[in-house]
N, C-alpha and C. Protein backbone atom coordinates (compact mmCIF):
# COMPACT_ATOMS: atom_id res chain seq x y z
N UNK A 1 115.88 102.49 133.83
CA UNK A 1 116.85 101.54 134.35
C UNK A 1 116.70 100.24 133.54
N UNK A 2 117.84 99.64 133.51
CA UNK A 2 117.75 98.36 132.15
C UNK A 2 117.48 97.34 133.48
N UNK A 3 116.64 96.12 132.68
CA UNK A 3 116.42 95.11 133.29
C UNK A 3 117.10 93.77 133.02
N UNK A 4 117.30 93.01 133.97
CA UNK A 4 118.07 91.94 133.63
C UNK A 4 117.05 90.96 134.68
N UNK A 5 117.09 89.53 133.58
CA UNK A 5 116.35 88.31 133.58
C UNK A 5 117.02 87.81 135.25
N UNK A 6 116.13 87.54 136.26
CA UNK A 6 116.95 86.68 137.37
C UNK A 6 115.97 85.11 137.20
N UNK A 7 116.08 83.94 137.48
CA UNK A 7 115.40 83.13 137.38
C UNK A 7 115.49 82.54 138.50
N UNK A 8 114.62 82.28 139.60
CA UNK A 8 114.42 81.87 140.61
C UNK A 8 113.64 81.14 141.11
N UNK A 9 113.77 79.44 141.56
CA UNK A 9 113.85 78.65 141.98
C UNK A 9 112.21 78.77 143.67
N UNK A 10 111.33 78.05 143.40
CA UNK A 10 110.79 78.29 144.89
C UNK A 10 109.51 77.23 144.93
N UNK A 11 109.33 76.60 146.49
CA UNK A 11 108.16 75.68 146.29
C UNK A 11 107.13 75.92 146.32
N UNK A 12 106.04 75.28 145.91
CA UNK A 12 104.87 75.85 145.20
C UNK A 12 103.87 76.50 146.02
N UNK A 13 104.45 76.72 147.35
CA UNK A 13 103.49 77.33 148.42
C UNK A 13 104.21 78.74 148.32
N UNK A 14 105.09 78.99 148.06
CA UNK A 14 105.69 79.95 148.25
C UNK A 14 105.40 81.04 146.67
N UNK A 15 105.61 80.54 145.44
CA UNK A 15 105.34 80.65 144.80
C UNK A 15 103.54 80.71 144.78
N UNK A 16 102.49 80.62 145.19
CA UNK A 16 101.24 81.13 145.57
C UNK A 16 100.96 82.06 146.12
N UNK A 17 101.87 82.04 147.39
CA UNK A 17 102.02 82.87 148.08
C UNK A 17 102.14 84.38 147.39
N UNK A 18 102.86 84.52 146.74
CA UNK A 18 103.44 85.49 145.92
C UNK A 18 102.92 86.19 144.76
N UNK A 19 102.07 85.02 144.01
CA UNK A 19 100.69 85.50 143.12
C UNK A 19 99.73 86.02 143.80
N UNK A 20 99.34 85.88 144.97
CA UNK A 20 98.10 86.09 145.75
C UNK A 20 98.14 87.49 145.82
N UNK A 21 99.98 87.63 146.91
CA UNK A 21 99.82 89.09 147.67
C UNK A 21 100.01 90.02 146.31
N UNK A 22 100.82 89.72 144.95
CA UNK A 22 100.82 90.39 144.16
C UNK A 22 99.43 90.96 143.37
N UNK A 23 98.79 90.12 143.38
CA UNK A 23 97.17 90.36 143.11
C UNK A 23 96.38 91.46 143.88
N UNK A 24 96.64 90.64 145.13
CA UNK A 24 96.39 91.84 146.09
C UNK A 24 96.44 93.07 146.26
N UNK A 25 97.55 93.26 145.42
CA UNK A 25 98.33 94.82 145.72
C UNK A 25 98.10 95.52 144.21
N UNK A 26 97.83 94.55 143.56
CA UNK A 26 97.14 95.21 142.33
C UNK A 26 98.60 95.29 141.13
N UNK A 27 99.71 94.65 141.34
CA UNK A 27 101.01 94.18 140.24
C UNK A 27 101.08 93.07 139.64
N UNK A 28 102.28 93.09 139.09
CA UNK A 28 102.80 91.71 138.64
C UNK A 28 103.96 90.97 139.90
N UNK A 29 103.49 89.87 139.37
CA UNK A 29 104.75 88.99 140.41
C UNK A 29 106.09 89.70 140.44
N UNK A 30 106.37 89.87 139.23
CA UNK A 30 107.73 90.49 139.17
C UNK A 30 108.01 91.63 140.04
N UNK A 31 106.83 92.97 139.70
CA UNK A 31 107.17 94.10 140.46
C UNK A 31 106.86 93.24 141.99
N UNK A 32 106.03 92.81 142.40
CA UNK A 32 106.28 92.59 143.72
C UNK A 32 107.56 91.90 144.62
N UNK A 33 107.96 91.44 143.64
CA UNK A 33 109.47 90.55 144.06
C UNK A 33 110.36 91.85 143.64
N UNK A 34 110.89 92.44 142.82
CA UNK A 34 111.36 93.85 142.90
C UNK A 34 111.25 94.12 144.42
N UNK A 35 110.01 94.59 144.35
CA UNK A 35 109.65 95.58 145.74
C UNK A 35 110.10 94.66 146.61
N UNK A 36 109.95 93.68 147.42
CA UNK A 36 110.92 93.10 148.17
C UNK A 36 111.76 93.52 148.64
N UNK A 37 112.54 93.17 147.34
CA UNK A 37 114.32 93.04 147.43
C UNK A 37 114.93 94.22 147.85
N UNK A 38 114.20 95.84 146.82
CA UNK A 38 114.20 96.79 147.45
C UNK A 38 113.96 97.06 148.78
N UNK A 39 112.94 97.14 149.66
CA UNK A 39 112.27 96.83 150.93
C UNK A 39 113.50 96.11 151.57
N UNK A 40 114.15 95.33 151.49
CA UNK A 40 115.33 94.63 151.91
C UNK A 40 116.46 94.86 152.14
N UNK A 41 116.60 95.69 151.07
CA UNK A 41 118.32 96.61 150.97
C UNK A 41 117.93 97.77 151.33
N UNK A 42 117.09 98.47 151.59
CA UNK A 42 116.73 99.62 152.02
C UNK A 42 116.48 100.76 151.27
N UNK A 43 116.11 100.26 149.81
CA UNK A 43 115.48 101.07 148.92
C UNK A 43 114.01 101.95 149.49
N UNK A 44 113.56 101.30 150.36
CA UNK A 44 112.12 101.67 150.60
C UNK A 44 111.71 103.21 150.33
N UNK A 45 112.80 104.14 150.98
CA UNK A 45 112.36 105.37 150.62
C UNK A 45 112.78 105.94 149.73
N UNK A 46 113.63 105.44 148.50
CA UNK A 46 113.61 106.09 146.78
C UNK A 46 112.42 105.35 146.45
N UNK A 47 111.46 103.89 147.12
CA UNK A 47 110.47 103.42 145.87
C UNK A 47 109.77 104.49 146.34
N UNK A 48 109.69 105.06 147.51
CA UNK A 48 108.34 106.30 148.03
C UNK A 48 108.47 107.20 147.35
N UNK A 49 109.91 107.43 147.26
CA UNK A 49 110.10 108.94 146.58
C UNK A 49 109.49 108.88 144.71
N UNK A 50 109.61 107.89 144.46
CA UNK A 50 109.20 107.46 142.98
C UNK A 50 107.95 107.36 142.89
N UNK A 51 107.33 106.97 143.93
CA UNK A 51 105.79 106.76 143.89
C UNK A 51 104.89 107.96 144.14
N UNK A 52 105.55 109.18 145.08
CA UNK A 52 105.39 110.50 145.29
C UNK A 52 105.08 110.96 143.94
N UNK A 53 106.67 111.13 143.13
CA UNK A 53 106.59 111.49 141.86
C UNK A 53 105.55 111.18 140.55
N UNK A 54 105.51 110.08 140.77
CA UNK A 54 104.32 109.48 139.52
C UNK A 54 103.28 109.79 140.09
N UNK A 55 102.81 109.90 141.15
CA UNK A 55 101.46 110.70 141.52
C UNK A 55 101.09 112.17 140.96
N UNK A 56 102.49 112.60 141.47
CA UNK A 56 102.26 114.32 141.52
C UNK A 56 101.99 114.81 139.82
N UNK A 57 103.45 113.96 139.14
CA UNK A 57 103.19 114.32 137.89
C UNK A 57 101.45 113.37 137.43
N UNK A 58 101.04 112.95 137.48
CA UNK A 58 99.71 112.33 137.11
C UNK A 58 98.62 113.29 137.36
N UNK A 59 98.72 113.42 138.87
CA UNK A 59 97.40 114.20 139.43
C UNK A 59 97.84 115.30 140.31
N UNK A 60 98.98 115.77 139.67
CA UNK A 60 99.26 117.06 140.20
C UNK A 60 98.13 118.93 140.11
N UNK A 61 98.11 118.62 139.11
CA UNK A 61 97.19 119.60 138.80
C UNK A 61 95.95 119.59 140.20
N UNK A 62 95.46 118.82 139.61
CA UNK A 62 94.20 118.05 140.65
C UNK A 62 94.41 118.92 142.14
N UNK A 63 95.52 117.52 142.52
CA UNK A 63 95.98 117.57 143.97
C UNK A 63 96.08 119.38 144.29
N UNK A 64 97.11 120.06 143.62
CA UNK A 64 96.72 121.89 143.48
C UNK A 64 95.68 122.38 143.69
N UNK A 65 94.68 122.14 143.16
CA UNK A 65 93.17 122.70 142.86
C UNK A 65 92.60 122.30 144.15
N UNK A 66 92.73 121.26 144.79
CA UNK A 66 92.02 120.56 146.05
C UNK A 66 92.44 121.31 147.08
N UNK A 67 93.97 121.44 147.13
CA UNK A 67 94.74 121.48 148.77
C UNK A 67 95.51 122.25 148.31
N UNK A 68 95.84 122.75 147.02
CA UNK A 68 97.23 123.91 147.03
C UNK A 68 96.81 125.27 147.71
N UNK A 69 96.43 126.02 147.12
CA UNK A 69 96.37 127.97 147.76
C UNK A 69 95.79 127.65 149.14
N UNK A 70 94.51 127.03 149.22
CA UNK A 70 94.01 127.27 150.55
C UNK A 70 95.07 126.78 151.72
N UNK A 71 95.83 125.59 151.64
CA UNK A 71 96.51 124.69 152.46
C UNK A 71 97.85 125.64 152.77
N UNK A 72 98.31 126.56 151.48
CA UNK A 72 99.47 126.67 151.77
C UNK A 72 99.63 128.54 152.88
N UNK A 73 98.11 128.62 152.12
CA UNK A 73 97.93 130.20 152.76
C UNK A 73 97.86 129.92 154.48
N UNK A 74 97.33 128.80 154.86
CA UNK A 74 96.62 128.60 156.00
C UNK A 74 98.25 128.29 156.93
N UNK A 75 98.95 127.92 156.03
CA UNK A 75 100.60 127.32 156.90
C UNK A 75 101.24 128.67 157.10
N UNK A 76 101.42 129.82 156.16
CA UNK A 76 102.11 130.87 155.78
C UNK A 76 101.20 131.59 156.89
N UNK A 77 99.68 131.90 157.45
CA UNK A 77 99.54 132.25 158.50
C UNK A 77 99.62 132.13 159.68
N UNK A 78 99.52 130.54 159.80
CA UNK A 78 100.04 129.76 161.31
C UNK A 78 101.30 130.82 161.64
N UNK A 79 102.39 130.12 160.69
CA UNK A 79 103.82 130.31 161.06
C UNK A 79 103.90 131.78 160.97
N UNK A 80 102.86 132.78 160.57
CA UNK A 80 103.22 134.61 161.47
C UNK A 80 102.46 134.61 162.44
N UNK A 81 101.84 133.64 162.87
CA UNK A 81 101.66 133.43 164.37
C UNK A 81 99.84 133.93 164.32
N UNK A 82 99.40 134.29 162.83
CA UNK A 82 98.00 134.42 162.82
C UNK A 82 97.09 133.13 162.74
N UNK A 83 95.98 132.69 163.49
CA UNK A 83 95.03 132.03 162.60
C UNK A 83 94.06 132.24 162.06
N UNK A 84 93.86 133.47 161.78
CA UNK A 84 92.69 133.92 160.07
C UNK A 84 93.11 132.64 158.87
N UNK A 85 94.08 132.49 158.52
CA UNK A 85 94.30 131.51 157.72
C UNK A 85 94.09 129.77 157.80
N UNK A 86 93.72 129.58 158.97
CA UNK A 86 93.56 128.37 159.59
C UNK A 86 91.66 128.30 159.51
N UNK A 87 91.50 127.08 158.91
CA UNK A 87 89.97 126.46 158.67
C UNK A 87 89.46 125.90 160.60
């Protein structure tokens, strides 16, 4: 997605404010003001769905090896009504 420059105006408590929690959360000012605005208009659940994604593709493999066969065998027996498949 292309980005475009917004320049915005704010007093200097507010502007602290904003370095802090961005710190906090481990971003840049920018993405945290992003996330906002999103959060605001009701993006919240495409940023989840995006954040899902960059996980899975990252540490997908992983995440498989941990919780895939055993997790999915154990659901596929619940739901025929067995629990041999259940830990």
């Amino acid at each position: 997605m292309a980005k475009t420059q917004l320049n915005v105006r704010v007093d200097e408590g507010t502007a602290r404010a904003a370095r802090e929690r961005a710190l906090e959360r481990g971003m840049s000012v920018n993405r945290y003001i992003e996330e906002l605005v999103r959060q605001d208009t009701g993006e919240v659940g495409h940023t989840f769905v995006d954040a899902a994604s960059d996980f899975m593709k990252q540490y997908g493999d992983v995440f498989a090896e941990e919780f895939g066969a055993d997790r999915e065998g154990a659901r596929s027996a619940f739901r025929d009504g067995s629990r041999e498949g259940r830990r």
